[in-house]
C-alpha atoms as a PDB file:
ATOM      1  CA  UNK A   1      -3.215  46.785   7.288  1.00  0.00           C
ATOM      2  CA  UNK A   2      -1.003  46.798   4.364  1.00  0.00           C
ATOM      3  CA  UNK A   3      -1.123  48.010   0.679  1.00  0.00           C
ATOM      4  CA  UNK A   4       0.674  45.336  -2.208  1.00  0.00           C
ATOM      5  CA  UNK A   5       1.536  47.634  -5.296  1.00  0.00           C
ATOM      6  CA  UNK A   6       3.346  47.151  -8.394  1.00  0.00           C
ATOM      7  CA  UNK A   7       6.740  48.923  -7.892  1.00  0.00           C
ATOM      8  CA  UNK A   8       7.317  48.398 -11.610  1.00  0.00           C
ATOM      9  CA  UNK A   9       4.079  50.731 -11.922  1.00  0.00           C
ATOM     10  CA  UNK A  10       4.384  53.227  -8.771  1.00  0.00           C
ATOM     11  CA  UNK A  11       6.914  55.092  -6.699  1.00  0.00           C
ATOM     12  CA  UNK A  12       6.176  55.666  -3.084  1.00  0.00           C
ATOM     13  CA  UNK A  13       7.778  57.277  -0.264  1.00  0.00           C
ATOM     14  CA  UNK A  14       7.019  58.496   3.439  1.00  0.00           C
ATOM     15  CA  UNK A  15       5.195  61.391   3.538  1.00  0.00           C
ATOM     16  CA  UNK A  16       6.221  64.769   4.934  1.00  0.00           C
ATOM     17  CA  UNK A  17       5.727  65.279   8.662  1.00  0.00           C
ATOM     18  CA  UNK A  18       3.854  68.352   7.516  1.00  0.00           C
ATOM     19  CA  UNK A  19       1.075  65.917   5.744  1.00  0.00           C
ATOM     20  CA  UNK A  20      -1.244  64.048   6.705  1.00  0.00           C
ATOM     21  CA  UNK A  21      -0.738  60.776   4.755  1.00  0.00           C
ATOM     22  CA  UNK A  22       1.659  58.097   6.412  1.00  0.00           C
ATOM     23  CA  UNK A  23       2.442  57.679   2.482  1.00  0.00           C
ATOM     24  CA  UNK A  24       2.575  59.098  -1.099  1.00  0.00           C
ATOM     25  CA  UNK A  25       2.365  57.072  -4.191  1.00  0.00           C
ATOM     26  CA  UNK A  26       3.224  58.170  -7.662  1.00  0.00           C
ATOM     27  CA  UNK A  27       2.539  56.153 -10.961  1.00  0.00           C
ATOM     28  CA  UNK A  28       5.112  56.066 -13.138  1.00  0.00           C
ATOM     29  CA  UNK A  29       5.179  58.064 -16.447  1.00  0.00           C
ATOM     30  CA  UNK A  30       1.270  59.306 -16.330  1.00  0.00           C
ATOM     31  CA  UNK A  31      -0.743  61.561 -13.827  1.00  0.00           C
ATOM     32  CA  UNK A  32      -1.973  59.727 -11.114  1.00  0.00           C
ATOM     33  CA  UNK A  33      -1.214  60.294  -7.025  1.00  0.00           C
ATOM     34  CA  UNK A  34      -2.387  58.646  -4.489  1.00  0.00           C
ATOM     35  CA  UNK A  35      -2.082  58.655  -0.346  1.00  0.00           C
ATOM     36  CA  UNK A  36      -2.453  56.549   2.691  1.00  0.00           C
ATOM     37  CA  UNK A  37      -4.013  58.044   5.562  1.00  0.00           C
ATOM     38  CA  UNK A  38      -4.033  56.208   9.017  1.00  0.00           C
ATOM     39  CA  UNK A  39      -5.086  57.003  12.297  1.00  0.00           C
ATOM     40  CA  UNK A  40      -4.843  55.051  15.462  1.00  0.00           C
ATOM     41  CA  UNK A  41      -8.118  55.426  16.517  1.00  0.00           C
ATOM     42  CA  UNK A  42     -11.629  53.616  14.908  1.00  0.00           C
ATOM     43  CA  UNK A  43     -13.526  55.940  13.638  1.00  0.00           C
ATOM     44  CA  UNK A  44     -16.785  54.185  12.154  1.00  0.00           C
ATOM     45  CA  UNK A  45     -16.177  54.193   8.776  1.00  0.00           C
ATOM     46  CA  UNK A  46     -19.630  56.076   7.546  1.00  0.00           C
ATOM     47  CA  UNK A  47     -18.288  58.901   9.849  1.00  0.00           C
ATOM     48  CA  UNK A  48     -14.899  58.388   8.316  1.00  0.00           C
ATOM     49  CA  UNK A  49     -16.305  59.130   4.910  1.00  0.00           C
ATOM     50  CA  UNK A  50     -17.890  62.483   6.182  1.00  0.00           C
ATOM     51  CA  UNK A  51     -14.629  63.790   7.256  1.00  0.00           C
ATOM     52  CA  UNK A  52     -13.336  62.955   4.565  1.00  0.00           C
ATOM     53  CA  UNK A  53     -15.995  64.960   2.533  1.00  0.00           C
ATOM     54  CA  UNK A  54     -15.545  67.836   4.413  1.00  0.00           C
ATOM     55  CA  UNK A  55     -11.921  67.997   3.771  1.00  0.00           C
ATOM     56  CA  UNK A  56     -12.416  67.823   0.119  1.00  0.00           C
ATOM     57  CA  UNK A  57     -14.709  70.722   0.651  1.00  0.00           C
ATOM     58  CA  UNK A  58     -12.542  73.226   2.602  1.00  0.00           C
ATOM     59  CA  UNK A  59      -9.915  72.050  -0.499  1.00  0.00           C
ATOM     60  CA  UNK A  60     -12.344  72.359  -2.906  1.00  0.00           C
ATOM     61  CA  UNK A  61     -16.063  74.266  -2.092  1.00  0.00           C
ATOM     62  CA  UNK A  62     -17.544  73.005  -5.230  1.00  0.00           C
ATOM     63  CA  UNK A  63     -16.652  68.982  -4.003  1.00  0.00           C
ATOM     64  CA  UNK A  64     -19.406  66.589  -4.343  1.00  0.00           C
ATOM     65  CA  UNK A  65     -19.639  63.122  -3.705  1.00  0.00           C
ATOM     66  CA  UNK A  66     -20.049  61.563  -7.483  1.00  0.00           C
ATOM     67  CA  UNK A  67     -20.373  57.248  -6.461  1.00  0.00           C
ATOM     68  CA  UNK A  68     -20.433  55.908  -3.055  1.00  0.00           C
ATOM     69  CA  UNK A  69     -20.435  51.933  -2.277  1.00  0.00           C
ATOM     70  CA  UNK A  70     -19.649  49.199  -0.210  1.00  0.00           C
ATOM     71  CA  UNK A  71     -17.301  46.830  -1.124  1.00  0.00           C
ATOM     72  CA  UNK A  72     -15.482  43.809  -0.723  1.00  0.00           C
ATOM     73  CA  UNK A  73     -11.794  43.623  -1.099  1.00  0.00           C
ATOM     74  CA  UNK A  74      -9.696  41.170  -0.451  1.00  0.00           C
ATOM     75  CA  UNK A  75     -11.790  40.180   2.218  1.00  0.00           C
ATOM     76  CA  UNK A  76     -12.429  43.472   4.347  1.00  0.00           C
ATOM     77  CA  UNK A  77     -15.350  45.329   3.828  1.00  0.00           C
ATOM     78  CA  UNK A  78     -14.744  49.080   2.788  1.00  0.00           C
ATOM     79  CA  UNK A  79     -16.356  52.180   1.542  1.00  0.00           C
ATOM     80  CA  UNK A  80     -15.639  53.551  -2.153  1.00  0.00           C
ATOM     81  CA  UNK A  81     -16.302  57.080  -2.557  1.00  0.00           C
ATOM     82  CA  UNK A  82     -15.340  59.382  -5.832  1.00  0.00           C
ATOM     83  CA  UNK A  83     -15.494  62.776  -4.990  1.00  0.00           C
ATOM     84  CA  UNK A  84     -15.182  65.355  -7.939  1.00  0.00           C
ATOM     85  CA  UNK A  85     -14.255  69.490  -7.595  1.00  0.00           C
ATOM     86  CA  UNK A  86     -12.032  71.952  -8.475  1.00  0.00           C
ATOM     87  CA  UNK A  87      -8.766  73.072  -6.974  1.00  0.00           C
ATOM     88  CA  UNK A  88      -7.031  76.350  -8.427  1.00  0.00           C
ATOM     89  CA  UNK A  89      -8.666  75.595 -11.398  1.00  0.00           C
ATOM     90  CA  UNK A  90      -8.279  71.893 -12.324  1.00  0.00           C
ATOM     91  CA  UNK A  91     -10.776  69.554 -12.341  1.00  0.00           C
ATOM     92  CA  UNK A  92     -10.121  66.321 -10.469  1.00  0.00           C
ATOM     93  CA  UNK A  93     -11.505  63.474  -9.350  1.00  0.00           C
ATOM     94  CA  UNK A  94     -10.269  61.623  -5.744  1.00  0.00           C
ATOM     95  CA  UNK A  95     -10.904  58.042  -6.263  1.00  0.00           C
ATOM     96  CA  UNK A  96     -10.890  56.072  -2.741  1.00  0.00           C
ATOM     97  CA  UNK A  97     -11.194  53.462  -0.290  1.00  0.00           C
ATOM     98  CA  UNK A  98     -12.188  54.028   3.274  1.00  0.00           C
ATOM     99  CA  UNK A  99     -12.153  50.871   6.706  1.00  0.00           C
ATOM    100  CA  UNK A 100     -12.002  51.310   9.947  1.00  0.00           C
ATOM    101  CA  UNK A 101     -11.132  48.957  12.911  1.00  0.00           C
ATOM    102  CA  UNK A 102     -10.229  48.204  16.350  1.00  0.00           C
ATOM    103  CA  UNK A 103      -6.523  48.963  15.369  1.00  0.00           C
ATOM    104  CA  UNK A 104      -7.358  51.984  13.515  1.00  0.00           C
ATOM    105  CA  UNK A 105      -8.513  54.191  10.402  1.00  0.00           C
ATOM    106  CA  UNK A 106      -7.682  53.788   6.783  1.00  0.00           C
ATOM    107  CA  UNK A 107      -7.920  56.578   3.791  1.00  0.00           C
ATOM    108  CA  UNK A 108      -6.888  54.878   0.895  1.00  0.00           C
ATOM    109  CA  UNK A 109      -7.033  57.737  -1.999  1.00  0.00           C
ATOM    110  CA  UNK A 110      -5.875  58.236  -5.316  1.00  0.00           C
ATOM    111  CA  UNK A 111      -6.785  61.105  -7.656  1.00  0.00           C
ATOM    112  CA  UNK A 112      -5.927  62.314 -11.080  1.00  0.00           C
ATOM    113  CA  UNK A 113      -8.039  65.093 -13.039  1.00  0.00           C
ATOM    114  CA  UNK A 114     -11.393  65.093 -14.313  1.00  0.00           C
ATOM    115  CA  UNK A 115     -10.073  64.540 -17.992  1.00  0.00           C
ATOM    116  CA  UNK A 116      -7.655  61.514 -17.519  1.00  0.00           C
ATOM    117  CA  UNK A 117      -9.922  59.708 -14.715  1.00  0.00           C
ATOM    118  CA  UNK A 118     -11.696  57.491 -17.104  1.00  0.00           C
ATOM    119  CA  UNK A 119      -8.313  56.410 -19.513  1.00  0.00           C
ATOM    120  CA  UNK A 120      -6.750  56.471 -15.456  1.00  0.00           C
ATOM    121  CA  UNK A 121      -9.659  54.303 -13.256  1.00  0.00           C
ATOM    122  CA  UNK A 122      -8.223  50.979 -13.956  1.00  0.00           C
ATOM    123  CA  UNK A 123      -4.629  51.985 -13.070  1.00  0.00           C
ATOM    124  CA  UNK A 124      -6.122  53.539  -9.901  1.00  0.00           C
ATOM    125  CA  UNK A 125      -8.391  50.429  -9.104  1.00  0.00           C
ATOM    126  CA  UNK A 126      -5.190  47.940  -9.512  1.00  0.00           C
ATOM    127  CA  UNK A 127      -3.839  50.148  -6.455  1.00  0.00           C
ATOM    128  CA  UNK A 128      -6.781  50.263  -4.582  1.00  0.00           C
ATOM    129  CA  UNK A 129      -7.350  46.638  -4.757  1.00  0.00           C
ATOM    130  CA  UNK A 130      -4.193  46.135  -3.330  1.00  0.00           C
ATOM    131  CA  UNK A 131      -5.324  46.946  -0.015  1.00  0.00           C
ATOM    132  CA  UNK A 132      -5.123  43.856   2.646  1.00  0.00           C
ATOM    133  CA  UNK A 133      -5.425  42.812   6.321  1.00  0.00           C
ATOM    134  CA  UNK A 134      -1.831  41.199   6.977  1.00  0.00           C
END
């Protein structure tokens, strides 16, 4: 899998060993963060999103799932989730992509808070359609 982003638009870097994203992203000049999660094994993806829900929760107890979809993007069928709750007292809103496979398990998730998400959601899309199969 592989992720094509604007490096005029976002910094990235390898995440800390301590995390547990392979990457962080950073948009340039506003609030918005994103992360790549991967894991070697295939998880199906519907129990993929419940992890993922109950990670948000023991970050945030008041979490809850706000949109969930299937989609199509560039040609690999994933799960969009937004998931909305509070963390030491700001409001924000994770904005993500989830697909699994035989080669493995991909979080794609960006976030901002509550009050930039909708001036943010394009910017964040843009990223998130950048996910591909190489």
């Amino acid at each position: 899998m592989g992720l094509w982003i604007n490096p005029k638009k976002w910094r990235f870097s390898k995440a800390p060993l301590t995390s547990a994203a392979e990457y962080t992203f950073e948009i340039k000049n506003d609030d918005i963060q994103a992360m790549l999660i991967t894991e070697k094994i295939e998880i199906p993806v519907e129990n993929l999103i419940q992890i993922a829900y109950e990670n948000a929760l023991d970050a945030a107890p008041d979490a809850r799932v706000i949109k969930q979809e299937y989609r199509v993007v560039n040609g690999i069928d994933v799960i969009m989730m937004q998931i909305t709750g509070t963390i030491s007292g700001i409001k924000f809103i994770y904005y993500s992509y989830y697909y699994s496979n035989a080669s493995g398990s991909y979080q794609l998730v960006s976030y901002t808070s509550q009050n930039l998400f909708e001036a943010s959601k394009k910017d964040m899309e843009d990223f998130l359609n950048g996910f591909v199969e190489q």
